[in-house]
Protein backbone atom coordinates (compact mmCIF):
# COMPACT_ATOMS: atom_id res chain seq x y z
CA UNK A 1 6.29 133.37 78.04
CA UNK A 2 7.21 133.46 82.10
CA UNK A 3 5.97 130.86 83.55
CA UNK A 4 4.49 131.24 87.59
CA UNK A 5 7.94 129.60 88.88
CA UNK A 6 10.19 131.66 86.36
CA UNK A 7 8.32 134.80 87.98
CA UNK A 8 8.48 133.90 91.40
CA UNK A 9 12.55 132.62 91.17
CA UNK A 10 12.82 136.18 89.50
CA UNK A 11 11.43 138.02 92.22
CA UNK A 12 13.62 135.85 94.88
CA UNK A 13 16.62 136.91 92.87
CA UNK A 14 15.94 140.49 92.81
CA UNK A 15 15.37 140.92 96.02
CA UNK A 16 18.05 138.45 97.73
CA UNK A 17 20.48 141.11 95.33
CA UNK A 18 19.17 144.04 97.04
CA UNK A 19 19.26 142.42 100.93
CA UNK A 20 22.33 141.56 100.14
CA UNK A 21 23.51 144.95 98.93
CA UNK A 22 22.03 146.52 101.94
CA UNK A 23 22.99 144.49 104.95
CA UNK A 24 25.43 141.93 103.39
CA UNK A 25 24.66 137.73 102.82
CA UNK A 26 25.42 137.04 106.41
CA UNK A 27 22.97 139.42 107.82
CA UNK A 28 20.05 138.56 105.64
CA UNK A 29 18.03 134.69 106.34
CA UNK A 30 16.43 133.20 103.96
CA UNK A 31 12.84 133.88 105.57
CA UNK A 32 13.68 137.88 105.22
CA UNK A 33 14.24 137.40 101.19
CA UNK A 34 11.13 135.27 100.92
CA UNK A 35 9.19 137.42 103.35
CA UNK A 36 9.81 140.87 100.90
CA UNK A 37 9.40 138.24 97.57
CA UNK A 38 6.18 137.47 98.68
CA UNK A 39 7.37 133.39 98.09
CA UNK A 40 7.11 130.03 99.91
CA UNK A 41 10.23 129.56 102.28
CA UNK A 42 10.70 126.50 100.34
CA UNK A 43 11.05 128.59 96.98
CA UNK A 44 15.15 129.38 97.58
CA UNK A 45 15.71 125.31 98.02
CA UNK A 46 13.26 124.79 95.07
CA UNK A 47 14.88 127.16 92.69
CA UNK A 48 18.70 127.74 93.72
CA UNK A 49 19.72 124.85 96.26
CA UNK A 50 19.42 127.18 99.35
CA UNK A 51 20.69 130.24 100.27
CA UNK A 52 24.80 129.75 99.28
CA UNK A 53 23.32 128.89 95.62
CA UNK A 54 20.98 131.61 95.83
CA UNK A 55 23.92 134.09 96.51
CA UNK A 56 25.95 132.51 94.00
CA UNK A 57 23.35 133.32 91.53
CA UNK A 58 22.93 136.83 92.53
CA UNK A 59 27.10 137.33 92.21
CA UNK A 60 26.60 135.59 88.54
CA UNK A 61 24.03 137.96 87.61
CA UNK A 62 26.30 141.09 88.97
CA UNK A 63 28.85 139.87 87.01
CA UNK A 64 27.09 140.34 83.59
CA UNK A 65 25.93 143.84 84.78
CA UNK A 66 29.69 144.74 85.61
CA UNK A 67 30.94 143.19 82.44
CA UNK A 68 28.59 145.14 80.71
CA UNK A 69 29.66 148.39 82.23
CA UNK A 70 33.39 148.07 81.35
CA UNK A 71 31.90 147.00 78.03
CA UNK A 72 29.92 150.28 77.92
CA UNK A 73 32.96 152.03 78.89
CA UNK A 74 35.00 150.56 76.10
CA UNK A 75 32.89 151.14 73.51
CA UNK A 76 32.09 154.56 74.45
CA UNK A 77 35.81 155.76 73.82
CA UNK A 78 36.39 153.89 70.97
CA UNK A 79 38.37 155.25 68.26
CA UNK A 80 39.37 158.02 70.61
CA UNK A 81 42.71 158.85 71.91
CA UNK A 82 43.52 158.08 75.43
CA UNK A 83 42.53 161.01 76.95
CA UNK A 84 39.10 160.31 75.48
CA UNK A 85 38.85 157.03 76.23
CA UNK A 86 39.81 158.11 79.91
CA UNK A 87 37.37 159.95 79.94
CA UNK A 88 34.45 158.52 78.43
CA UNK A 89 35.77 155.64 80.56
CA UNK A 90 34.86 157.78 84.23
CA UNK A 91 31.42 159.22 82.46
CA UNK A 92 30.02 155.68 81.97
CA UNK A 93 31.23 154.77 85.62
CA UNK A 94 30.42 157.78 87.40
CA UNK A 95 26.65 157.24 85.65
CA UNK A 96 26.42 153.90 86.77
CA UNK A 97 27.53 154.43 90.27
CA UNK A 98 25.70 157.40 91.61
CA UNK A 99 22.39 156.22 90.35
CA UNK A 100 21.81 157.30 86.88
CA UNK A 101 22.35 154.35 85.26
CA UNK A 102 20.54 151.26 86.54
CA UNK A 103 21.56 148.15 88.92
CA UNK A 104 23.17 150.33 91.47
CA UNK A 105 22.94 148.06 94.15
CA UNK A 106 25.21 145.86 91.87
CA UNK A 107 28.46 148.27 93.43
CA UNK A 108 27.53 147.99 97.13
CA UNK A 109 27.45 144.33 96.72
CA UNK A 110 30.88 144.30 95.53
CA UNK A 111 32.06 146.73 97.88
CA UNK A 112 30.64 144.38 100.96
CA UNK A 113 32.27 141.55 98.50
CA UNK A 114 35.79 142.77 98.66
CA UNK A 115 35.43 143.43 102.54
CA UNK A 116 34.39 140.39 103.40
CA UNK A 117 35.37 137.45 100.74
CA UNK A 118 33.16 134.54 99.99
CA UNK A 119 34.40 131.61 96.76
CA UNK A 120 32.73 134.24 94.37
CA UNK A 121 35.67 137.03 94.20
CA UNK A 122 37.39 134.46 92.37
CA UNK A 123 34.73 134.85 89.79
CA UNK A 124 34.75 138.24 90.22
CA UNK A 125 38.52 139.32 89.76
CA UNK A 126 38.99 137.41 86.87
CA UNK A 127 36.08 138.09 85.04
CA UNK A 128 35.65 141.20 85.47
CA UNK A 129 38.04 143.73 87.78
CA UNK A 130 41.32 142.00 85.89
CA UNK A 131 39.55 143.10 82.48
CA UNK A 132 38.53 146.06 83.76
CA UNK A 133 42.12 146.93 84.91
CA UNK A 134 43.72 145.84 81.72
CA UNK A 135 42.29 148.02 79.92
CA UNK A 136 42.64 151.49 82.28
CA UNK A 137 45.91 150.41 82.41
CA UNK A 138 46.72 150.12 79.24
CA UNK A 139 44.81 153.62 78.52
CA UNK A 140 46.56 155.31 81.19
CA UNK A 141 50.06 154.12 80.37
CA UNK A 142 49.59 155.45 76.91
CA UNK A 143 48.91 158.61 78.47
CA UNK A 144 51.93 158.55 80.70
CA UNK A 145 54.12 157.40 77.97
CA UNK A 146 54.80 154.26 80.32
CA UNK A 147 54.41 150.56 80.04
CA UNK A 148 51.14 149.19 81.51
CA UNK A 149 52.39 146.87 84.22
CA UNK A 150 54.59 150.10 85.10
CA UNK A 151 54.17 150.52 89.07
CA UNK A 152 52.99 153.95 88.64
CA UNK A 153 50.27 153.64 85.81
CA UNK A 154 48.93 151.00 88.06
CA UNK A 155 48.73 153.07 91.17
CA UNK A 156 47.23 155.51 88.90
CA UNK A 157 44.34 153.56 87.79
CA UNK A 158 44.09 152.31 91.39
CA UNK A 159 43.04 156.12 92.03
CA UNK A 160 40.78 156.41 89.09
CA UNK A 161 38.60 153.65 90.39
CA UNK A 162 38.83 154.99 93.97
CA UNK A 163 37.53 158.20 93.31
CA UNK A 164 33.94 155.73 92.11
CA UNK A 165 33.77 154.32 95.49
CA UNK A 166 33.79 157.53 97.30
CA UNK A 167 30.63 158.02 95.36
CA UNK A 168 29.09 154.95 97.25
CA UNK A 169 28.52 158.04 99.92
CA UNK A 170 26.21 159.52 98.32
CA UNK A 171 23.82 160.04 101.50
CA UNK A 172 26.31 161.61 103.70
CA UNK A 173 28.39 163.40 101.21
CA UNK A 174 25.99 166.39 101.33
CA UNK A 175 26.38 166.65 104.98
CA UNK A 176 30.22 166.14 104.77
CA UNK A 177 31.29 169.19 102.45
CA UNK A 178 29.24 171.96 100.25
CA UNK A 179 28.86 170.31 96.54
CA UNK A 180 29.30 166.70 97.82
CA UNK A 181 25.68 165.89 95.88
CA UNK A 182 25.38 163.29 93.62
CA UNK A 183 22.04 164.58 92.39
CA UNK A 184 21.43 163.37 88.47
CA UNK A 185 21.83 167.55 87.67
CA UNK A 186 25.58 167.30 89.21
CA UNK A 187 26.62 164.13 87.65
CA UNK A 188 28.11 165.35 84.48
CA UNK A 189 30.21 168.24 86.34
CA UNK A 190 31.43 165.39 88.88
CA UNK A 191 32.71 163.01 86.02
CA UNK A 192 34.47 166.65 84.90
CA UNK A 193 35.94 166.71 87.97
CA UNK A 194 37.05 163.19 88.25
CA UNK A 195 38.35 163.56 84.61
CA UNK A 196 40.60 166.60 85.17
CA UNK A 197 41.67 165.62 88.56
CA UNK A 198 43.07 162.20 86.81
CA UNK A 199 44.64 163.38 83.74
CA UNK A 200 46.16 166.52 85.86
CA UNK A 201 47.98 163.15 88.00
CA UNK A 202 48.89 160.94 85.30
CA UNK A 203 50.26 163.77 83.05
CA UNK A 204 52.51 165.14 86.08
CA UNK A 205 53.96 161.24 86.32
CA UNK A 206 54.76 161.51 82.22
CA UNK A 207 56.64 165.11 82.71
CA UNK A 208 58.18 162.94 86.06
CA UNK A 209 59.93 160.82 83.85
């Protein structure tokens, strides 16, 4: 059963996450989370120390949700080959990231994250974008017929992941170029896209060699 202060320290979490999605932890006081969680301006010292432990606790629950995702994307190519698990690999991300999947605000906190460091990246790079890496890597090299710390099949997944981020546009893509949408009907063709565009690279590095 929730208790009145588990519901109310829920509802200062959830919306501290999205503030600090949208306008980043410096740019968001403590009065504007409790303000839009309809809660005391004592509730943040009451339930997370103030607002550095409040933000530490919104970074811990990303965290799961991102571990989740590379989980998603590992067991969604399992017992694949490596093209398959490449590609189930960009579905599950390119799902996640342009809305269909839930928690999206979970990526524009780590992009603002990785622009502007705080303690937490620690957290974050070694629980879950080393993990994450490890394992594209390791996919991709297989592909390339390459070792997984090989310069290249690094740089490679490097792209992979970039081609997500661009998708953090998704309100001005439709005014940059025709077919820039990220509407839920063009989400399947885009992860195509990404797919083919990926394997096309790391396949011309293999015939490189």
């Amino acid at each position: 059963m929730v208790t009145g202060d588990q519901e109310t320290r829920e509802r200062v979490l959830n919306t501290a996450a999205r503030l600090f999605a949208e306008r980043g932890v410096e740019r968001v006081t403590v009065r504007d989370i409790c303000q839009q969680a309809h809660a005391n301006v004592a509730a943040v010292n009451y339930h997370f120390g103030g607002k550095d432990g409040l933000y530490t606790a919104v970074m811990e629950l990303a965290i799961g949700v991102m571990r989740s995702t590379t989980e998603a994307a590992r067991d969604a190519g399992a017992g694949q080959s490596a093209e398959g698990r490449l590609r189930a690999y960009i579905a599950t991300f390119v799902d996640r990231v342009t809305g269909s999947g839930r928690d999206t605000w979970i990526h524009h906190l780590l992009m603002r994250e990785l622009a502007d460091p705080t303690p937490a990246l620690t957290l974050v790079v070694e629980q879950v974008l080393k993990p994450r890496m490890e394992y594209l890597c390791g996919t991709i090299a297989e592909i390339a017929g390459r070792l997984p710390d090989d310069a290249v099949v690094v740089r490679c997944a490097l792209s992979v992941q970039s081609q997500f981020h661009a998708l953090l546009w998704n309100q001005a893509l439709p005014r940059i170029a025709t077919g820039g949408d990220t509407t839920p009907a063009s989400v399947a063709a885009i992860a195509e896209h990404i797919t083919a565009f990926s394997l096309a690279g790391v396949r011309g590095f293999a015939q490189s060699r």
